[in-house]
N, C-alpha and C. Protein backbone atom coordinates (compact mmCIF):
# COMPACT_ATOMS: atom_id res chain seq x y z
N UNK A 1 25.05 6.48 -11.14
CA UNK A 1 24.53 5.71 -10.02
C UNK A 1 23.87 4.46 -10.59
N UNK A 2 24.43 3.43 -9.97
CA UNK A 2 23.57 1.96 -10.65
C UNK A 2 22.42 1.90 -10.22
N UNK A 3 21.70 0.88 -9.85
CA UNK A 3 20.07 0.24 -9.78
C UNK A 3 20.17 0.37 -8.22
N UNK A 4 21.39 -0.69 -7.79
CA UNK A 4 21.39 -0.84 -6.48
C UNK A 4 21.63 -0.14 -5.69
N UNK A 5 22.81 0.88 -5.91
CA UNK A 5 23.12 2.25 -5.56
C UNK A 5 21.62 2.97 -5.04
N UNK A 6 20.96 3.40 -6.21
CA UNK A 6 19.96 4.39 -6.37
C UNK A 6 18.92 3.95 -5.11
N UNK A 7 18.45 2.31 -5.26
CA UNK A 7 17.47 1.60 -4.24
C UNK A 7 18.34 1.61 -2.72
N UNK A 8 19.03 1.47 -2.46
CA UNK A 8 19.84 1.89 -1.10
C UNK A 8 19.96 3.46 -0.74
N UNK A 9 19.95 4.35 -1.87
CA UNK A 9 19.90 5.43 -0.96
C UNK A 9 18.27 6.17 -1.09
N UNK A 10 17.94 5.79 -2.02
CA UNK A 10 16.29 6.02 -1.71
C UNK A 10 15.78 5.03 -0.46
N UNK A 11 15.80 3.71 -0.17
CA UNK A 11 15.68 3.59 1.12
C UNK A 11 16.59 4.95 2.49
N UNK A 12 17.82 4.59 2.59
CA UNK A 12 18.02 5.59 3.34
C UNK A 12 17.28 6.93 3.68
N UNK A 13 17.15 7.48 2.49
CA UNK A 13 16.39 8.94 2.45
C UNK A 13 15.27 8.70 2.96
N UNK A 14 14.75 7.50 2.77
CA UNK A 14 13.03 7.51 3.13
C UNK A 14 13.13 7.54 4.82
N UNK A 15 13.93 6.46 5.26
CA UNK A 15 14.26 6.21 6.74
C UNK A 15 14.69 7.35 7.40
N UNK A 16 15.17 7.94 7.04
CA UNK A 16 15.93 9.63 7.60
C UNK A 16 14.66 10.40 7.79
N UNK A 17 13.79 10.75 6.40
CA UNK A 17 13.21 11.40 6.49
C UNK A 17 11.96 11.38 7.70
N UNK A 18 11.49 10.04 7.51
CA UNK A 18 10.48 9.03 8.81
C UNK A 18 11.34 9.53 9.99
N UNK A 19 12.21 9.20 10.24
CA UNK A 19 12.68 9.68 11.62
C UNK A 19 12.99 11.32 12.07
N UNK A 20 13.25 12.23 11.16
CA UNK A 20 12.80 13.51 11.09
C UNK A 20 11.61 13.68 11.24
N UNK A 21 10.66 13.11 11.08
CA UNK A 21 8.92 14.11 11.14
C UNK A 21 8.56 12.96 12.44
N UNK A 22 8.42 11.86 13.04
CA UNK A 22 8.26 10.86 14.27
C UNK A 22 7.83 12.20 15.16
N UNK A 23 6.97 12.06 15.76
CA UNK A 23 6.54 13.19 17.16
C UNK A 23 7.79 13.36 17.77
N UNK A 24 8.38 13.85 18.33
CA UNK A 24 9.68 14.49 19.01
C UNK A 24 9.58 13.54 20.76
N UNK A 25 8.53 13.52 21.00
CA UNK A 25 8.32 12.80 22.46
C UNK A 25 8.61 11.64 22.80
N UNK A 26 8.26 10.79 21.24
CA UNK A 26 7.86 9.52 21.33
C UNK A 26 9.54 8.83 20.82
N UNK A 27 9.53 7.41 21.67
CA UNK A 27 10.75 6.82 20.43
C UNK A 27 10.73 6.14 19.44
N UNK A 28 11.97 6.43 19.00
CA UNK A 28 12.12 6.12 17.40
C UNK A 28 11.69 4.39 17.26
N UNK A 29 10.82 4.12 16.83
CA UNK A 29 10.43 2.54 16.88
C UNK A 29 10.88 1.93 15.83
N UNK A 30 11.14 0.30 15.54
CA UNK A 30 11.69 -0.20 14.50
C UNK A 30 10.42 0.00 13.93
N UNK A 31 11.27 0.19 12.59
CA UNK A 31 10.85 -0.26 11.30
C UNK A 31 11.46 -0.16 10.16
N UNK A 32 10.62 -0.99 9.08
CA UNK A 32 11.49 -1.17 7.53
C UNK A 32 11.17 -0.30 6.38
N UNK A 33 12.01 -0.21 5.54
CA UNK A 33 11.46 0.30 4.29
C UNK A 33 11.05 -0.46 2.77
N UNK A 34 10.40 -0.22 2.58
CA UNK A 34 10.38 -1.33 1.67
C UNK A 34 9.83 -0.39 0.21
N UNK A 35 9.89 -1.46 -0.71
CA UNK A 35 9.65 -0.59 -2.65
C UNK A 35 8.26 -1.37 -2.47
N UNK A 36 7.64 0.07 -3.38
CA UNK A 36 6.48 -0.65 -3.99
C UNK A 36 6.38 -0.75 -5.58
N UNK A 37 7.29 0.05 -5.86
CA UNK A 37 7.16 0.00 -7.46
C UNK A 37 8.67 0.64 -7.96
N UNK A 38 9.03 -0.24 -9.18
CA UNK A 38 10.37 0.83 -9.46
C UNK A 38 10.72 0.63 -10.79
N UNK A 39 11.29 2.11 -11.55
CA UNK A 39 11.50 1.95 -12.64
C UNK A 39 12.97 2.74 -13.20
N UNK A 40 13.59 2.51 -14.16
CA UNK A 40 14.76 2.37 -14.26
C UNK A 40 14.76 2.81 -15.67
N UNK A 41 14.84 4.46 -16.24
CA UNK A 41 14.99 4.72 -17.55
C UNK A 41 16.47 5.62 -17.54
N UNK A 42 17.40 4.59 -18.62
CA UNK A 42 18.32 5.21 -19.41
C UNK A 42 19.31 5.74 -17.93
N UNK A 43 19.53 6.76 -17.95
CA UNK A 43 20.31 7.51 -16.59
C UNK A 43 19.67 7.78 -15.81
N UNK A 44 18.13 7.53 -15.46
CA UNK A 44 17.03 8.26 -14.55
C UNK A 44 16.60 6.82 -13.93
N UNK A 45 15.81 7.31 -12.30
CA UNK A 45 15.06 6.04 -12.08
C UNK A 45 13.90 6.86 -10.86
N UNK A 46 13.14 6.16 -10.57
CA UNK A 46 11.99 6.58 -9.99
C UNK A 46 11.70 5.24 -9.45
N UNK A 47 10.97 5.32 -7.61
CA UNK A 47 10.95 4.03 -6.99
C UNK A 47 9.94 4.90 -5.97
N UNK A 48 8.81 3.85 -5.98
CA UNK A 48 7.62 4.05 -4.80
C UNK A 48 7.73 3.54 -3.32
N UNK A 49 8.54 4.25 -2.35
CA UNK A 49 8.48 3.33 -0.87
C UNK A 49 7.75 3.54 -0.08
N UNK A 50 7.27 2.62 0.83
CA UNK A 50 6.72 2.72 2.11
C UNK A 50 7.41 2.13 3.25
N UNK A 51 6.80 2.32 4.87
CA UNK A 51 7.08 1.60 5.54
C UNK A 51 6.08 1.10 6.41
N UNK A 52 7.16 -0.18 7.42
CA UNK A 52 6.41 -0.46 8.33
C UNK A 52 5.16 0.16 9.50
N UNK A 53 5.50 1.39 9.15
CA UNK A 53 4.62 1.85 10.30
C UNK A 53 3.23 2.14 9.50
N UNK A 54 1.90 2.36 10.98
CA UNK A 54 1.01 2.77 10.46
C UNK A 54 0.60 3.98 10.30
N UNK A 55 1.26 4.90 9.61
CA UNK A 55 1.20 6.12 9.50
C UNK A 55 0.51 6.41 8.16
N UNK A 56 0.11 5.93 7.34
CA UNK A 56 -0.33 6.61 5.85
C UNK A 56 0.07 6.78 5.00
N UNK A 57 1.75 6.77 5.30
CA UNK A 57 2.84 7.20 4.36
C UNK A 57 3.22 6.81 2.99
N UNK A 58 3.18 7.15 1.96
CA UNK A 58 4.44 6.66 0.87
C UNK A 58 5.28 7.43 0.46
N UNK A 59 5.99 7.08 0.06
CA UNK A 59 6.96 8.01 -0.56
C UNK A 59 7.45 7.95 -2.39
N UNK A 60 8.01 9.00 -3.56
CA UNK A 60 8.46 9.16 -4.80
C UNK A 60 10.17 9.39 -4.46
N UNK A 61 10.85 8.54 -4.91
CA UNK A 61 12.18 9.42 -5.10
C UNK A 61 12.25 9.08 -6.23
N UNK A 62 13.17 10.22 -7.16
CA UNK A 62 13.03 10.45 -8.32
C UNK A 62 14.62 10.66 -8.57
N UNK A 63 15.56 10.14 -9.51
CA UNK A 63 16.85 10.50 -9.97
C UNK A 63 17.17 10.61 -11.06
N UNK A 64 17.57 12.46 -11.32
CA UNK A 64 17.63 12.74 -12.59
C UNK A 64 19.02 12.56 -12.93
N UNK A 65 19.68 11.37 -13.51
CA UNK A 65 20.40 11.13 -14.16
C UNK A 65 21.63 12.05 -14.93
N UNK A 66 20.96 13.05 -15.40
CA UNK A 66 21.66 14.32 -16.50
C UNK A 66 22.05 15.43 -15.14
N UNK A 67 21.17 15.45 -14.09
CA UNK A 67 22.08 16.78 -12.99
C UNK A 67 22.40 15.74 -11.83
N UNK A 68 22.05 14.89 -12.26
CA UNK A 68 22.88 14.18 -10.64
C UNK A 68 22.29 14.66 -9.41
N UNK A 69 20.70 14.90 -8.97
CA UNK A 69 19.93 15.12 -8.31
C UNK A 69 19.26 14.16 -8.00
N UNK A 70 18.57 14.13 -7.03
CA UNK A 70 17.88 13.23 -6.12
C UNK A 70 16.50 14.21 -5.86
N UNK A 71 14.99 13.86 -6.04
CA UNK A 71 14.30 14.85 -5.22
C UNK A 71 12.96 13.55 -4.89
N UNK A 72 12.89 14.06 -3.10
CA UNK A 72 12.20 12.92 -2.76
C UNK A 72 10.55 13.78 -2.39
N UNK A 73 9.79 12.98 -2.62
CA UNK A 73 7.98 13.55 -2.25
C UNK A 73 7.44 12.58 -1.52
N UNK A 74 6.61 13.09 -0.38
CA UNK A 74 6.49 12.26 1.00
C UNK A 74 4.42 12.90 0.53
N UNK A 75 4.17 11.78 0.42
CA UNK A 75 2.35 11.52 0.89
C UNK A 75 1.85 10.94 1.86
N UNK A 76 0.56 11.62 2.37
CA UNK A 76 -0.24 10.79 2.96
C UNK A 76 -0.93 9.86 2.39
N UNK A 77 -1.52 8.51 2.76
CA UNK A 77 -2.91 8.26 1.87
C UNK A 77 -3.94 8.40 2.61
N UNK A 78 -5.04 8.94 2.10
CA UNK A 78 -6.22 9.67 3.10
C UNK A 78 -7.75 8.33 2.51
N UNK A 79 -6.78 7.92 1.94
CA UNK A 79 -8.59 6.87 1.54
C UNK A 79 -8.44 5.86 0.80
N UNK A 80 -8.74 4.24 0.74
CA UNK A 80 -8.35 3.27 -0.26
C UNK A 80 -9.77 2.84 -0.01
N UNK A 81 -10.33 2.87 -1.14
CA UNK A 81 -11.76 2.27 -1.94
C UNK A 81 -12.02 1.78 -2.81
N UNK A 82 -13.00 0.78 -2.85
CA UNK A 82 -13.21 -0.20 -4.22
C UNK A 82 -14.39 0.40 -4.51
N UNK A 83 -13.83 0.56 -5.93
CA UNK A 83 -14.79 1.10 -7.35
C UNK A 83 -14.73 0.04 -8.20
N UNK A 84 -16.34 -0.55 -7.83
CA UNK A 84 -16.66 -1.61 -9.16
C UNK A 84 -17.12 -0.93 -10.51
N UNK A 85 -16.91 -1.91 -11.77
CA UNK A 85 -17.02 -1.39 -12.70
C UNK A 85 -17.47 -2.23 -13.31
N UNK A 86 -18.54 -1.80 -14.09
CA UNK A 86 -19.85 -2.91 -14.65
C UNK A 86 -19.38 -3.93 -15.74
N UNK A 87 -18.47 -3.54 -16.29
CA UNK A 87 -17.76 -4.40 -17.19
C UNK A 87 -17.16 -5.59 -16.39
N UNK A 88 -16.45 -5.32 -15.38
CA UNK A 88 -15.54 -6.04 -14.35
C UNK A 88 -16.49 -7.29 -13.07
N UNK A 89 -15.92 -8.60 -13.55
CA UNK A 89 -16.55 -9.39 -12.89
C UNK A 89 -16.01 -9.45 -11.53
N UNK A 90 -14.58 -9.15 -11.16
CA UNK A 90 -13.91 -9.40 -9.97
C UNK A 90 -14.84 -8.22 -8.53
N UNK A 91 -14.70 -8.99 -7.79
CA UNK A 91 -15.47 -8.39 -6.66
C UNK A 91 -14.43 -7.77 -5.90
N UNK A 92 -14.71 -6.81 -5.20
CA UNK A 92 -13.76 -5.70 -4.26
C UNK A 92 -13.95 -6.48 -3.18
């Protein structure tokens, strides 16, 4: 699986999965997927997504190269806080 390959179906998977867990009542609303981080070793790659919505969400998909597996991990984020550090002049 190439780079681009791998980033197209880890988007997909992420979008599938978002529309599998959506409340059942409500409709499916636009939105995008997007990378937050991605890395690319040898036959393996690993890529951080999120989306548009405000749900909390990110997501890990992970591709092991040697079995030709895909395994994706879906988080919440429950808290983003600035921790100053006395060394550190930049302000939060």
């Amino acid at each position: 699986m190439n780079n681009q390959e791998f980033i197209n179906k880890a988007k997909e998977l992420v979008k599938n999965y978002t529309i599998e867990h959506l409340d059942k009542t409500d409709e499916i609303p636009e939105f995008e997927v997007y990378i937050v981080w991605l890395c690319k070793t040898l036959q393996n790659g690993k890529v951080l997504l999120s989306t548009s919505l405000k749900d909390g969400m990110y997501y890990e998909i992970t591709y092991n190269g040697d079995k030709n597996e895909i395994y994706l991990d879906a988080y919440k984020k429950f808290e983003n806080k600035c921790i100053k550090l006395e060394s550190e002049v930049a302000e939060c």
